[in-house]
N, C-alpha and C. Protein backbone atom coordinates (compact mmCIF):
# COMPACT_ATOMS: atom_id res chain seq x y z
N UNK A 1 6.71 10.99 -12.96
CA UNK A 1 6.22 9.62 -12.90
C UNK A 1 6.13 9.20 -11.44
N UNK A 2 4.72 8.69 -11.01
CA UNK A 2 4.68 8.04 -9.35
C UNK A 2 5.43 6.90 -9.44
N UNK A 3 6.11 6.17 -8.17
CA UNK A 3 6.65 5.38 -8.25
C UNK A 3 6.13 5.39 -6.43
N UNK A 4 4.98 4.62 -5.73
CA UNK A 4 4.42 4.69 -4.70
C UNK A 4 5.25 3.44 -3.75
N UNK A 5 4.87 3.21 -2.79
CA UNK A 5 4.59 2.21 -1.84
C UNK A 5 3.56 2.59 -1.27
N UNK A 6 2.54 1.39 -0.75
CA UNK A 6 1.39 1.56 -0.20
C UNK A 6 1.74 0.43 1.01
N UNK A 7 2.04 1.64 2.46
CA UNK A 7 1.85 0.25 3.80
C UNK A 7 0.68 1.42 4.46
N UNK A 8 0.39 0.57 5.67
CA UNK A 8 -0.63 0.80 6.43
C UNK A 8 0.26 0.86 7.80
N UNK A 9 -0.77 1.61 8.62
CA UNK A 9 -0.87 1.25 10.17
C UNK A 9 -0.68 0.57 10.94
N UNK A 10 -1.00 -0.68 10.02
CA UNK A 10 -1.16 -2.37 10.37
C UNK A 10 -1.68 -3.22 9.73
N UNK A 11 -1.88 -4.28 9.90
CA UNK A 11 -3.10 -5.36 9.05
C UNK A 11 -4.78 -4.99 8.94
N UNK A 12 -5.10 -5.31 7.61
CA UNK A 12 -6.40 -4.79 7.45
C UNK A 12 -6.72 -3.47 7.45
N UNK A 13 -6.03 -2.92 7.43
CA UNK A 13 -6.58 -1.51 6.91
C UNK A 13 -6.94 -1.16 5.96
N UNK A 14 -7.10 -1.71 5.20
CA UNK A 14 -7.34 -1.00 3.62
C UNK A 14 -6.62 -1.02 2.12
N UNK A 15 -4.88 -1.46 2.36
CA UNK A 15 -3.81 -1.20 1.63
C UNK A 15 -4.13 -1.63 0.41
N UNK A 16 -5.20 -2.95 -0.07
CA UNK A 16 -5.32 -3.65 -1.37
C UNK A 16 -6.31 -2.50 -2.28
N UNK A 17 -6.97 -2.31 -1.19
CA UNK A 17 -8.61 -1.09 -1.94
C UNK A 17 -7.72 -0.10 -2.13
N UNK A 18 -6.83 0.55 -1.42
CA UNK A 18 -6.33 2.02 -2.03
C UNK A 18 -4.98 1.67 -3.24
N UNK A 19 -4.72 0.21 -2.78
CA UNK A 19 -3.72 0.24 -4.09
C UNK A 19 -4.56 -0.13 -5.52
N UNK A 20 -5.81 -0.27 -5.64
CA UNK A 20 -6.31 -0.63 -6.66
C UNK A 20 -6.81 0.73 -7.20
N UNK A 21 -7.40 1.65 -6.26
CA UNK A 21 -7.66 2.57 -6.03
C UNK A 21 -6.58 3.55 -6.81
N UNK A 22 -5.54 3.65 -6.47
CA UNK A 22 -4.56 4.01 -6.65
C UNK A 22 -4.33 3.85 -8.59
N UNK A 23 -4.11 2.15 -8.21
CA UNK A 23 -3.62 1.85 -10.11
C UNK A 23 -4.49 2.47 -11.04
N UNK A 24 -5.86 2.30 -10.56
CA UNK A 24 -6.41 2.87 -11.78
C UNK A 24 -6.85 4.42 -11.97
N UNK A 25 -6.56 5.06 -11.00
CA UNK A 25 -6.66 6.33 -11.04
C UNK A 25 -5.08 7.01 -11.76
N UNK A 26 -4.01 5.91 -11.31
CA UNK A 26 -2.76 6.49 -12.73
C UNK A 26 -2.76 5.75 -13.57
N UNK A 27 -3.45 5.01 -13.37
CA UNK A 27 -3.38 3.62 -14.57
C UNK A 27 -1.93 3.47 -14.79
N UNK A 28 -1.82 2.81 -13.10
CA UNK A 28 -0.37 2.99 -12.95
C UNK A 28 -0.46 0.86 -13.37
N UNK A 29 0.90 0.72 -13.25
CA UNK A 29 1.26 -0.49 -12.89
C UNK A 29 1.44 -0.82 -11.25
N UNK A 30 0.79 -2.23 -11.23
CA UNK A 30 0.80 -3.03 -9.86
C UNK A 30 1.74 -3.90 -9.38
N UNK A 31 2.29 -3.98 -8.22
CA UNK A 31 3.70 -5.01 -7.84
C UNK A 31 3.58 -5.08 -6.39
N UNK A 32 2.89 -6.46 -6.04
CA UNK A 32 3.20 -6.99 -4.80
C UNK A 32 4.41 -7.76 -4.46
N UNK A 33 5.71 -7.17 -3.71
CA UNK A 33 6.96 -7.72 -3.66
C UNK A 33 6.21 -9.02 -3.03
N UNK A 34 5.85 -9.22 -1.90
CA UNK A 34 6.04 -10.20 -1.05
C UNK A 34 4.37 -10.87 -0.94
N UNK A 35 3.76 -11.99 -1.52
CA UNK A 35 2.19 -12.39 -1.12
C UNK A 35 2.78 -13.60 -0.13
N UNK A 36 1.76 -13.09 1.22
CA UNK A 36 1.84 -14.53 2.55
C UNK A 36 0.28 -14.97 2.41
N UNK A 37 0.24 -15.98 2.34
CA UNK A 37 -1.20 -16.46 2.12
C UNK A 37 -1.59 -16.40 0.54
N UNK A 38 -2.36 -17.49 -0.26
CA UNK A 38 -2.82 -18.14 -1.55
C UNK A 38 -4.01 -18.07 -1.60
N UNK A 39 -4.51 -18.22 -0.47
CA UNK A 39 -6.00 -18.88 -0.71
C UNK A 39 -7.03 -17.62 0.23
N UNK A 40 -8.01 -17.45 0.08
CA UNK A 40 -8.94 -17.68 -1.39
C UNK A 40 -8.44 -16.96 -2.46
N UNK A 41 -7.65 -15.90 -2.26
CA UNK A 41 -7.09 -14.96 -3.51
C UNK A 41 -5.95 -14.04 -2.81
N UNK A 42 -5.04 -14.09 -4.18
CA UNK A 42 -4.02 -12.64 -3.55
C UNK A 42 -4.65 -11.62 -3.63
N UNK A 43 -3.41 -10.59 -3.28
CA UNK A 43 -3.63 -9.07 -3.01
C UNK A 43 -3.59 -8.91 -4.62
N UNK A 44 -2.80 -9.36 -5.46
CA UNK A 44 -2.67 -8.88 -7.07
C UNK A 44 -3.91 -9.68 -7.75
N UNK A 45 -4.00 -10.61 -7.40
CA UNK A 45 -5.70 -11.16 -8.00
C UNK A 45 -6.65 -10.37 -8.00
N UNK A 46 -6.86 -9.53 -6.16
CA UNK A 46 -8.00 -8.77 -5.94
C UNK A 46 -7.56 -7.43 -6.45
N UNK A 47 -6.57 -6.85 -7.06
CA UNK A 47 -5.94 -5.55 -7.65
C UNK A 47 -6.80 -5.90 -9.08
N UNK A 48 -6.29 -6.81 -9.48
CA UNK A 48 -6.91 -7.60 -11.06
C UNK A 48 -8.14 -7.01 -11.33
N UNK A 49 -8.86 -7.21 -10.38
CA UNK A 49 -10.65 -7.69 -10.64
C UNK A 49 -11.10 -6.42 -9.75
N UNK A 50 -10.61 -5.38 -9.95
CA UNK A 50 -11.17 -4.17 -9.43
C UNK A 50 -10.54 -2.84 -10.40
N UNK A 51 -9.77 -3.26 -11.43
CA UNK A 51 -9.29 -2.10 -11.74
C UNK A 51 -9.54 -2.58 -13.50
N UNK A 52 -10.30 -1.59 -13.95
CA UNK A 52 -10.64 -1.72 -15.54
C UNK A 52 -9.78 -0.96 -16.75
N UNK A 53 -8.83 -0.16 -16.33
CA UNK A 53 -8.00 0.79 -17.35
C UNK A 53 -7.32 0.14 -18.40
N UNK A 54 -6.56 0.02 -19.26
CA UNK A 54 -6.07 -0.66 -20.09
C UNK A 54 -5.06 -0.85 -20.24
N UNK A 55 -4.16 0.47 -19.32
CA UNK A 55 -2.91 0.79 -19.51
C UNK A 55 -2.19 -0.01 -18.53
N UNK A 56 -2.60 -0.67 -16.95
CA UNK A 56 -2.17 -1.14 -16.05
C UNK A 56 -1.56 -2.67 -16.68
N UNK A 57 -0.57 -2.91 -16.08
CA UNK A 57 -0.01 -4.49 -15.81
C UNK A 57 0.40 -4.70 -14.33
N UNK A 58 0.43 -6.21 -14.43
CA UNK A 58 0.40 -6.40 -12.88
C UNK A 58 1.54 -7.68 -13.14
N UNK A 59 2.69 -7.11 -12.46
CA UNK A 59 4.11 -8.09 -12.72
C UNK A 59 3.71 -8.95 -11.45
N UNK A 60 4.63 -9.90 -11.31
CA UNK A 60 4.43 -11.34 -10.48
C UNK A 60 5.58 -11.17 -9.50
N UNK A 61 5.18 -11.69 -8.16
CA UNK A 61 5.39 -11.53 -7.02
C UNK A 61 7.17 -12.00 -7.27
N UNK A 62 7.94 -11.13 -6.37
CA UNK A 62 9.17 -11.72 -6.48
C UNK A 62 9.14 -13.20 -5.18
N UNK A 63 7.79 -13.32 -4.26
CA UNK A 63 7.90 -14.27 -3.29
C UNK A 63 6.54 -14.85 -3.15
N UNK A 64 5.63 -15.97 -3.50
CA UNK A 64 4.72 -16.39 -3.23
C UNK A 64 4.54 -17.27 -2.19
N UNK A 65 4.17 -16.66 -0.85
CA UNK A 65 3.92 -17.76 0.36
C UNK A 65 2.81 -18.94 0.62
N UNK A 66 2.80 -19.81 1.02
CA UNK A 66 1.17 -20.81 1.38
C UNK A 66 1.00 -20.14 2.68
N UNK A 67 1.71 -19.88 4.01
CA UNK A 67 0.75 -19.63 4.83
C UNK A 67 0.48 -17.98 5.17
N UNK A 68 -0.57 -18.05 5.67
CA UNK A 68 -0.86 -16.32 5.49
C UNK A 68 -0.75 -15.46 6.94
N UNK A 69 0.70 -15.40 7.10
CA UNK A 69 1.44 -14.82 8.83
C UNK A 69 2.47 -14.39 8.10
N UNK A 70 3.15 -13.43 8.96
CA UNK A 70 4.11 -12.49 9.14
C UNK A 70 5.34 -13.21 7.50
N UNK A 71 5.81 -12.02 6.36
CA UNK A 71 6.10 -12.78 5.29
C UNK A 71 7.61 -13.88 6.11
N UNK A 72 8.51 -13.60 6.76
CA UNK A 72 9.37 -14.14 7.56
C UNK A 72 9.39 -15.15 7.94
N UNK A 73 8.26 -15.60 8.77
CA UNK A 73 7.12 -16.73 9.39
C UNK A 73 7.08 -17.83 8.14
N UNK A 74 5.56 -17.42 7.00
CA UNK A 74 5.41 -17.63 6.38
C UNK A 74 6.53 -18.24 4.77
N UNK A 75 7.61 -17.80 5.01
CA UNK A 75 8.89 -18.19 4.69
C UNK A 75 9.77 -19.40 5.24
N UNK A 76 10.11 -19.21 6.39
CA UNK A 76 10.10 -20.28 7.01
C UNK A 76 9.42 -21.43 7.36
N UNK A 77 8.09 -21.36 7.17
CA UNK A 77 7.18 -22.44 7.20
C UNK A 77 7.85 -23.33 5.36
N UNK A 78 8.01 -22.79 4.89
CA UNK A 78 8.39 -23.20 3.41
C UNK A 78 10.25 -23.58 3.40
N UNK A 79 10.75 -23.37 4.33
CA UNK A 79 12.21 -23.51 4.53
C UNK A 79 12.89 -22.94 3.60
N UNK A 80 12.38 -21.33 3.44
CA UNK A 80 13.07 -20.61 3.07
C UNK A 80 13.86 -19.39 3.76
N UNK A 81 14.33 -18.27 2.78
CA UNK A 81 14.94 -16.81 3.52
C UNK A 81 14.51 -16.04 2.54
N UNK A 82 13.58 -15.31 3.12
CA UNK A 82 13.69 -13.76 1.81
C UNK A 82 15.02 -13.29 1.85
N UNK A 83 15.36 -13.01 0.89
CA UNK A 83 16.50 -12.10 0.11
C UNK A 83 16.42 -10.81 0.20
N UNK A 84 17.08 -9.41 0.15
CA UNK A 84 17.00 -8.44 -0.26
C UNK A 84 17.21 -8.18 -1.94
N UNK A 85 18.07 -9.08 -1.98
CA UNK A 85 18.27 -9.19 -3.32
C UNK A 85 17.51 -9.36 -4.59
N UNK A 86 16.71 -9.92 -3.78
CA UNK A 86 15.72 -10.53 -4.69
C UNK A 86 14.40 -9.62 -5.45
N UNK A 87 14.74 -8.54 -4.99
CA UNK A 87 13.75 -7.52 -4.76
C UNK A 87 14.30 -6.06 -5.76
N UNK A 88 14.12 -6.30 -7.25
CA UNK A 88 14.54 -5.11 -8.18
C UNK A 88 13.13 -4.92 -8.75
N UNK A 89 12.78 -3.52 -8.75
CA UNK A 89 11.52 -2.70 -9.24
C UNK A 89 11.67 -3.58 -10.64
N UNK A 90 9.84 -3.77 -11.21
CA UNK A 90 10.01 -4.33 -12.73
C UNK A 90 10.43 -2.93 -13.71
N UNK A 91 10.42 -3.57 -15.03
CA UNK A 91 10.98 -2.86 -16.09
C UNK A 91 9.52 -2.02 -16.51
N UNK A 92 9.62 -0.57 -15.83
CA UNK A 92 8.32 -0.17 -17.01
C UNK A 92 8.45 1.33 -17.05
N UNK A 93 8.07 1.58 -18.06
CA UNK A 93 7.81 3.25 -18.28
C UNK A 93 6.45 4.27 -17.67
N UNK A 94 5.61 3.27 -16.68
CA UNK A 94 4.29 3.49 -16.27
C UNK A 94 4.59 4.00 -14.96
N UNK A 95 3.54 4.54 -14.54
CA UNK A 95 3.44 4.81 -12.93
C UNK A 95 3.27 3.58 -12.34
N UNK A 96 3.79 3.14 -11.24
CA UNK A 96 4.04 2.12 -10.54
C UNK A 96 3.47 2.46 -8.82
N UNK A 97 2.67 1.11 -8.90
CA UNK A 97 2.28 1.04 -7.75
C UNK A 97 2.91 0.09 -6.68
N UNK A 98 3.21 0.05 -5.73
CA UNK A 98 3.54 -1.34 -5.07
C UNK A 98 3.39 -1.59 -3.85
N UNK A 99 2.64 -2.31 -3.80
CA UNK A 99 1.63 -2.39 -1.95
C UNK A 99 2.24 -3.52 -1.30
N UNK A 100 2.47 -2.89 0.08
CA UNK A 100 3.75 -3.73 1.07
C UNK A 100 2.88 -5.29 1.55
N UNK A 101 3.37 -5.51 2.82
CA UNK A 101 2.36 -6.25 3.49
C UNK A 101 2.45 -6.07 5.24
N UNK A 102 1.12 -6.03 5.39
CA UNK A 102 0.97 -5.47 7.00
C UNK A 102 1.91 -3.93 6.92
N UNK A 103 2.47 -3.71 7.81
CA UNK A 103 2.60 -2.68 8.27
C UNK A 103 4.24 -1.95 8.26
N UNK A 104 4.39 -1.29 8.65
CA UNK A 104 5.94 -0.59 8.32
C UNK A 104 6.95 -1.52 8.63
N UNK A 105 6.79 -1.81 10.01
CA UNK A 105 8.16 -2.93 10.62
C UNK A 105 7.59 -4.23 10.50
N UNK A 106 6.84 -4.61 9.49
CA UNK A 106 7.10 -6.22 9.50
C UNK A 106 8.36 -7.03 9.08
N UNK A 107 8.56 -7.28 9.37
CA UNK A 107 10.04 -8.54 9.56
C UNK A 107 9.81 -9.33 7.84
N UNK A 108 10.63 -9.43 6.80
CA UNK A 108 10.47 -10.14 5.33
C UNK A 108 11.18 -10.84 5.93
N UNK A 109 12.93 -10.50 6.71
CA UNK A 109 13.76 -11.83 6.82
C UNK A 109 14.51 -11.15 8.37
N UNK A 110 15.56 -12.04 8.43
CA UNK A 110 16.46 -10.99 9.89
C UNK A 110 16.92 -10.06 9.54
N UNK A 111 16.37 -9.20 10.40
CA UNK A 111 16.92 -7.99 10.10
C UNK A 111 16.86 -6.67 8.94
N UNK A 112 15.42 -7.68 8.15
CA UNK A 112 14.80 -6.76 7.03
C UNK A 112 13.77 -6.63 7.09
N UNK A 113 13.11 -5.15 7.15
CA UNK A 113 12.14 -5.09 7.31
C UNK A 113 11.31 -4.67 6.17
N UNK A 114 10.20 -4.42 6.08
CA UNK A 114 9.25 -3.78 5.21
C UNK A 114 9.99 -2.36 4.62
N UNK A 115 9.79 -1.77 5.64
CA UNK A 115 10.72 -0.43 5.97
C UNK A 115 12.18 -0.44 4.72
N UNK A 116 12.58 -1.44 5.42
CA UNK A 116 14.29 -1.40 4.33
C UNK A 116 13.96 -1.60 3.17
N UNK A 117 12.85 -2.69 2.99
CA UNK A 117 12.77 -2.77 1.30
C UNK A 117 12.43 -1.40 0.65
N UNK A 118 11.50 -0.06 1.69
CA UNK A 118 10.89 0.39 1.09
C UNK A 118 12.22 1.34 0.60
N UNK A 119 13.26 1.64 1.15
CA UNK A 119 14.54 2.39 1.08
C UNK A 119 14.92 2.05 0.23
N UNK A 120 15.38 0.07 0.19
CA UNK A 120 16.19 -0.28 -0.79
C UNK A 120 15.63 -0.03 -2.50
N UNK A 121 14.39 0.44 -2.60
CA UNK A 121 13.59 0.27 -3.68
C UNK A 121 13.60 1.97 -4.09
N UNK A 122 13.68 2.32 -3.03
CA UNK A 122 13.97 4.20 -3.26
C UNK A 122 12.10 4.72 -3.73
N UNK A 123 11.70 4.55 -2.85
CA UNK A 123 9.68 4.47 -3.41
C UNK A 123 9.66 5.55 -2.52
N UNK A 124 8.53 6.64 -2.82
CA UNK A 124 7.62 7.53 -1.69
C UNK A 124 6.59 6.51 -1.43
N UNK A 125 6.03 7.12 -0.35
CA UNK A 125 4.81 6.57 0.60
C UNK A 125 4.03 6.90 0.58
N UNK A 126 2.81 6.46 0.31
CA UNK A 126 1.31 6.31 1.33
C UNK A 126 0.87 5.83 1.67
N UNK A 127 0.69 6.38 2.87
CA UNK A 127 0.12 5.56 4.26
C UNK A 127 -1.42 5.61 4.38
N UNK A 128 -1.66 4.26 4.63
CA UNK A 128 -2.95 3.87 5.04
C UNK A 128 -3.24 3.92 6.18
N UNK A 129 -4.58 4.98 6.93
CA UNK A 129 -4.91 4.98 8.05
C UNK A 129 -6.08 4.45 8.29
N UNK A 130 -6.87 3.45 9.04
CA UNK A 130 -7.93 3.29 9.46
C UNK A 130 -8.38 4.01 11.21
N UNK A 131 -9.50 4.43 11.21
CA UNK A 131 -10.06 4.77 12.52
C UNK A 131 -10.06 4.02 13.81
N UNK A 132 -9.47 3.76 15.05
CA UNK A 132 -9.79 2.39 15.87
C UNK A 132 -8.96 3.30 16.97
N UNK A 133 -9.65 2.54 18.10
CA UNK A 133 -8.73 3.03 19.85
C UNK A 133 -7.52 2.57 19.35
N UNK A 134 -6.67 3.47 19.06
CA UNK A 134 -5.38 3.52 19.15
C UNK A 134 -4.58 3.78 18.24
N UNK A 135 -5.48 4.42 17.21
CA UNK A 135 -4.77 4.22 15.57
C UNK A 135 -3.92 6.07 15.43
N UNK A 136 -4.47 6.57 16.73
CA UNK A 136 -3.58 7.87 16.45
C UNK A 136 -2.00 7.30 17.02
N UNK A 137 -1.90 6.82 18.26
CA UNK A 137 -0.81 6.27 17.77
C UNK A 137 -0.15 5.36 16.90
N UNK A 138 -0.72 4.28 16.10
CA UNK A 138 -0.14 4.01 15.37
C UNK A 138 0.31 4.54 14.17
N UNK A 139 -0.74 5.79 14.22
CA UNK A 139 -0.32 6.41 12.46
C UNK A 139 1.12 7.04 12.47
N UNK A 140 1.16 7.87 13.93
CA UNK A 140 2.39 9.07 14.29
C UNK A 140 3.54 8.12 14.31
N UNK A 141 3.41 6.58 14.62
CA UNK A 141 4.21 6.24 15.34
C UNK A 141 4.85 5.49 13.21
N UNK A 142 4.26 5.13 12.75
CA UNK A 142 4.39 4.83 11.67
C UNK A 142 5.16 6.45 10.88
N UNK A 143 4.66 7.38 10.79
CA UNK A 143 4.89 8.47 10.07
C UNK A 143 6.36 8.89 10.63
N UNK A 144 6.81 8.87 11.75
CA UNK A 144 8.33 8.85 13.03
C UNK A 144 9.12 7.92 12.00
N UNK A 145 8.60 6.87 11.87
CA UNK A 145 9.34 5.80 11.47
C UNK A 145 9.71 6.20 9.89
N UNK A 146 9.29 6.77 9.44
CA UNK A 146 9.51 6.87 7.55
C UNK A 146 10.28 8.23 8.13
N UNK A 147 9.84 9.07 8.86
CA UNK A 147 10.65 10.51 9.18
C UNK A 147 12.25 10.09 9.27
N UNK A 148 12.38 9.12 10.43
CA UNK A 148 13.69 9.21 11.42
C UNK A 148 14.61 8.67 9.85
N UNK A 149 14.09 7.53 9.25
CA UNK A 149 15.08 6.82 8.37
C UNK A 149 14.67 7.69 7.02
N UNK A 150 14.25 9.08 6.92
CA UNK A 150 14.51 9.73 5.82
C UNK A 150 13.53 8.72 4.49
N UNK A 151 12.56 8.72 4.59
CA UNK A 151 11.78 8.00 3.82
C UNK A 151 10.51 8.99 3.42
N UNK A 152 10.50 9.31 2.00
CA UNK A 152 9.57 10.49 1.92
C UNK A 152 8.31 9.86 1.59
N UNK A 153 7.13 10.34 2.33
CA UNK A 153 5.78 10.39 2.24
C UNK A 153 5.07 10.80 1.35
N UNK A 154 4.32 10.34 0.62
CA UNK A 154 3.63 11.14 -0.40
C UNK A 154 2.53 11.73 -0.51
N UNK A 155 1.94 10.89 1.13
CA UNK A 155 0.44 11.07 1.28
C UNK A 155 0.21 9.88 2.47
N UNK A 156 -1.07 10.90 3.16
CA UNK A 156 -2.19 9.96 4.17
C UNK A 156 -3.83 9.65 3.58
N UNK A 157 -3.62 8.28 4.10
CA UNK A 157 -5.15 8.38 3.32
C UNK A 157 -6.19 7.54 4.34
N UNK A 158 -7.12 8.53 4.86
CA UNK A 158 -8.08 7.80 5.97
C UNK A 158 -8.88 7.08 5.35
N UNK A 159 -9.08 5.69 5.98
CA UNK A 159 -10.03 4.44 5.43
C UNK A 159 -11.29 4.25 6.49
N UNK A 160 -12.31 5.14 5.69
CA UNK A 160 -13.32 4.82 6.79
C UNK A 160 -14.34 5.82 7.10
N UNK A 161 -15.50 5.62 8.41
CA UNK A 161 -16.25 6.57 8.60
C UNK A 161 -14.97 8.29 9.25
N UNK A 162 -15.75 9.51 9.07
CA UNK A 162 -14.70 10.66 9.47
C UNK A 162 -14.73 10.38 10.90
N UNK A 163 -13.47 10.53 11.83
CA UNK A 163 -13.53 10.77 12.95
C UNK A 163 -12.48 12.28 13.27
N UNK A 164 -13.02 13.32 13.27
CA UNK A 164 -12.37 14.64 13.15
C UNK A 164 -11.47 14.88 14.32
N UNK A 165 -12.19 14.38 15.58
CA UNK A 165 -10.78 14.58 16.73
C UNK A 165 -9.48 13.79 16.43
N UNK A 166 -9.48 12.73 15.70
CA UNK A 166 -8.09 11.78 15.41
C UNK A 166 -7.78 12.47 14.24
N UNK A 167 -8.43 12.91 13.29
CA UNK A 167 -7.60 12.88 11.79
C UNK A 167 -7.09 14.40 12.04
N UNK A 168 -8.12 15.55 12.95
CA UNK A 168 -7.05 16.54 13.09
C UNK A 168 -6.23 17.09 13.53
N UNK A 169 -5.86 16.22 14.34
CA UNK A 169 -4.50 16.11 15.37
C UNK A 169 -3.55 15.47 14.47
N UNK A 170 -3.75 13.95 13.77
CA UNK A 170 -2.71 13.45 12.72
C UNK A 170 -2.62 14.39 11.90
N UNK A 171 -3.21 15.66 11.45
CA UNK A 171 -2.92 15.98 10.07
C UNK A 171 -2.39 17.13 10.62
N UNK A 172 -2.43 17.91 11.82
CA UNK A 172 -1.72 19.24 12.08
C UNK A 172 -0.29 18.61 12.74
N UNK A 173 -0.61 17.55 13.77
CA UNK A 173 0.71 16.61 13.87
C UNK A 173 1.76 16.94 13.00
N UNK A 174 1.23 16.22 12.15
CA UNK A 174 2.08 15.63 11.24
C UNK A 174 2.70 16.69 9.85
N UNK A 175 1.66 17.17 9.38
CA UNK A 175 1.55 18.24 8.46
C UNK A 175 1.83 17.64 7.16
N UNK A 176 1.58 16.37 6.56
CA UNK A 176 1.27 15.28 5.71
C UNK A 176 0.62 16.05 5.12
N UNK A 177 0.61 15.46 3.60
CA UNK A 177 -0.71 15.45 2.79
C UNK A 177 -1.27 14.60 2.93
N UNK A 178 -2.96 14.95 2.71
CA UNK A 178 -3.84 13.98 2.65
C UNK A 178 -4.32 13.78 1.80
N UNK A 179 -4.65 12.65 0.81
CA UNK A 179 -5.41 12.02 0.03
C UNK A 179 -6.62 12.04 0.28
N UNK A 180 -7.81 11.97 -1.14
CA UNK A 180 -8.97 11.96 -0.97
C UNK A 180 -9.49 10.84 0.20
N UNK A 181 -10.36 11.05 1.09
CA UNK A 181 -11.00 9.89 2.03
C UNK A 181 -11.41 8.46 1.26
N UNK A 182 -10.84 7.38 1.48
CA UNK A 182 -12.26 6.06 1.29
C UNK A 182 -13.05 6.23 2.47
N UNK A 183 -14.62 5.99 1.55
CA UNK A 183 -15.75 6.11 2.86
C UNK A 183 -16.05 4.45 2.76
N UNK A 184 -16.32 3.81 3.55
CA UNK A 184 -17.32 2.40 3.36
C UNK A 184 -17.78 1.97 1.58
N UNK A 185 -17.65 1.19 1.73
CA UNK A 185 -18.01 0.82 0.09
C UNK A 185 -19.15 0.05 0.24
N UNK A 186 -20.17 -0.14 -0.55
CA UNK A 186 -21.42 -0.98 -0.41
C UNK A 186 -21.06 -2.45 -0.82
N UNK A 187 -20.06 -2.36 -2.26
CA UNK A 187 -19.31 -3.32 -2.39
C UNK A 187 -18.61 -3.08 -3.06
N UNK A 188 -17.27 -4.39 -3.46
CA UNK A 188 -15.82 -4.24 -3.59
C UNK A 188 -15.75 -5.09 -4.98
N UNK A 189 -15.93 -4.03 -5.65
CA UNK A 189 -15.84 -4.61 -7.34
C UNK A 189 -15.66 -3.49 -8.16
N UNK A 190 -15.41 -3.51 -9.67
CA UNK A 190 -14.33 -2.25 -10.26
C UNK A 190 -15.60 -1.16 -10.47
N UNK A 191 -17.23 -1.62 -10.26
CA UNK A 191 -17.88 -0.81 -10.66
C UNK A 191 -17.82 0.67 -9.45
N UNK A 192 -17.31 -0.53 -7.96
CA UNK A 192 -17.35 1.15 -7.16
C UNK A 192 -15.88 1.44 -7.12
N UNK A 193 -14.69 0.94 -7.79
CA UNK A 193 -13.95 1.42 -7.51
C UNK A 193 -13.28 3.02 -8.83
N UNK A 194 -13.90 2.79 -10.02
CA UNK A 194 -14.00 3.65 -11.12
C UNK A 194 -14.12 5.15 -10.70
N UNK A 195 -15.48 4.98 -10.29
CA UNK A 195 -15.61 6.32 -10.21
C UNK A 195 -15.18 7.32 -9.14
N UNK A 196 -14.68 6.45 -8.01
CA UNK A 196 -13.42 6.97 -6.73
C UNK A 196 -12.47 7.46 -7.38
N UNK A 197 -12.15 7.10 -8.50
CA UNK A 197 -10.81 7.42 -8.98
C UNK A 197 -10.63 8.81 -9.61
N UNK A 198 -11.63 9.48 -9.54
CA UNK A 198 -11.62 10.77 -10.77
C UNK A 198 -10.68 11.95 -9.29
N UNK A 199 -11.25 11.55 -7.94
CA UNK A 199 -10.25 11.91 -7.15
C UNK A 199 -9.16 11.99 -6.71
N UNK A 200 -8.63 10.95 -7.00
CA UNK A 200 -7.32 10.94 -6.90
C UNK A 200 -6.33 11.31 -7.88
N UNK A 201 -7.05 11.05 -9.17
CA UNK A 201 -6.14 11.51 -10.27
C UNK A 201 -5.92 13.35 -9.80
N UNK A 202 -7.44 13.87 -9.35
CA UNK A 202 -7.41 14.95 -9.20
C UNK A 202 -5.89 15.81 -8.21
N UNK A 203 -5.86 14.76 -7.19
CA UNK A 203 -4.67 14.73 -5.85
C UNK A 203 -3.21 14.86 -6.67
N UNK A 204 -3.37 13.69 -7.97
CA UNK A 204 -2.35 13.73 -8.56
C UNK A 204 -1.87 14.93 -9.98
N UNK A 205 -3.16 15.79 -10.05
CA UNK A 205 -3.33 16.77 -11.14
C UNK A 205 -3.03 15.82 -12.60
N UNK A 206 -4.03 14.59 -12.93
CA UNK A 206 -3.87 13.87 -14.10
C UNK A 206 -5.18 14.20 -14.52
N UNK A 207 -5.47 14.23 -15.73
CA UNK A 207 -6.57 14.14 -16.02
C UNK A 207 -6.80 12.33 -16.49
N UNK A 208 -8.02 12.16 -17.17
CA UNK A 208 -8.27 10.60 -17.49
C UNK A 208 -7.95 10.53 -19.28
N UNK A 209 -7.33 9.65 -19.53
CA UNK A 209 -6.95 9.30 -20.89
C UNK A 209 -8.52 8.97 -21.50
């Protein structure tokens, strides 16, 4: 049974498209611990309305923020504290998905990071890479970070056009698995996200129910 985390590089990379990506290729279940920002839609709204399987559920945020900055920030704007506590995997017998927010070391509260939840939750990883001046270091420097604190990887997954001098240095680097590529999407609705999926199940050796 998968039991994932999905962080990225950083912000905007991709993490909502490959976790939808993701659910419905196990027709896993969806769980955003932490949403910063409401408006125009969450990350589990836009998971919703891209993934058609039957088998998926999508449990409710253990933290819903109004403003959409760092979840910590965004907490405090509300005069609150994220908890660690607060944060127990839901009840299910499904493959489970659960997509972070921003990037490995974002700050939830003092002294907790993205990172710790991903420990305290006991999840493998995949990492979201996008292409950009500087993203070979951020990927290595992200992949160090799950290494040093013993956090197992499950997979890399490049978001974007191929750029072969960066991805084959990260991938002999690193010696990761890689996940099938996202290329550009024409658009972002369940009709293109369906048929992406016959790949990944493939990554995962599932066939389709």
């Amino acid at each position: 049974m998968e039991r994932l985390f999905i962080t990225g590089i950083g912000t905007d990379v991709g993490k909502t498209v490959v976790a939808a990506l993701l659910t419905e290729a196990l027709g896993a279940d969806y769980w955003k611990p932490v949403q910063a920002g409401l408006e125009p839609t969450t990350d589990s709204q836009t998971v919703r309305s891209l993934v058609t399987n039957p088998a998926s559920r999508f449990h409710p945020e253990a933290y819903r923020l109004l403003l959409p900055a760092s979840p910590h920030a965004a907490a405090e704007a509300e005069s609150l504290t994220i908890r660690p506590g607060d944060f127990t995997l839901p009840q299910t017998e499904n493959h489970l998905v659960v997509e972070g927010a921003g990037g490995l070391l974002v700050p939830l509260a003092p002294g907790f990071l993205v990172a710790d939840l991903i420990g305290q939750l006991g999840l493998a990883t995949i990492v979201v890479s996008r292409n950009y001046l500087g993203s070979i270091n951020h990927t290595l420097l992200t992949l160090e970070a799950l290494r040093q604190r013993g956090l197992p990887v499950r997979g890399l997954i490049f978001n974007g056009e191929p750029n072969p001098a960066t991805e084959d240095f990260i991938t002999a680097h690193t010696g990761v698995p890689v996940l099938p590529r996202l290329l550009p999407l024409p658009s972002l609705d369940a009709t293109q996200i369906r048929p992406l999926a016959t790949a990944y199940r493939d990554f995962f050796k599932l066939t389709e129910a």
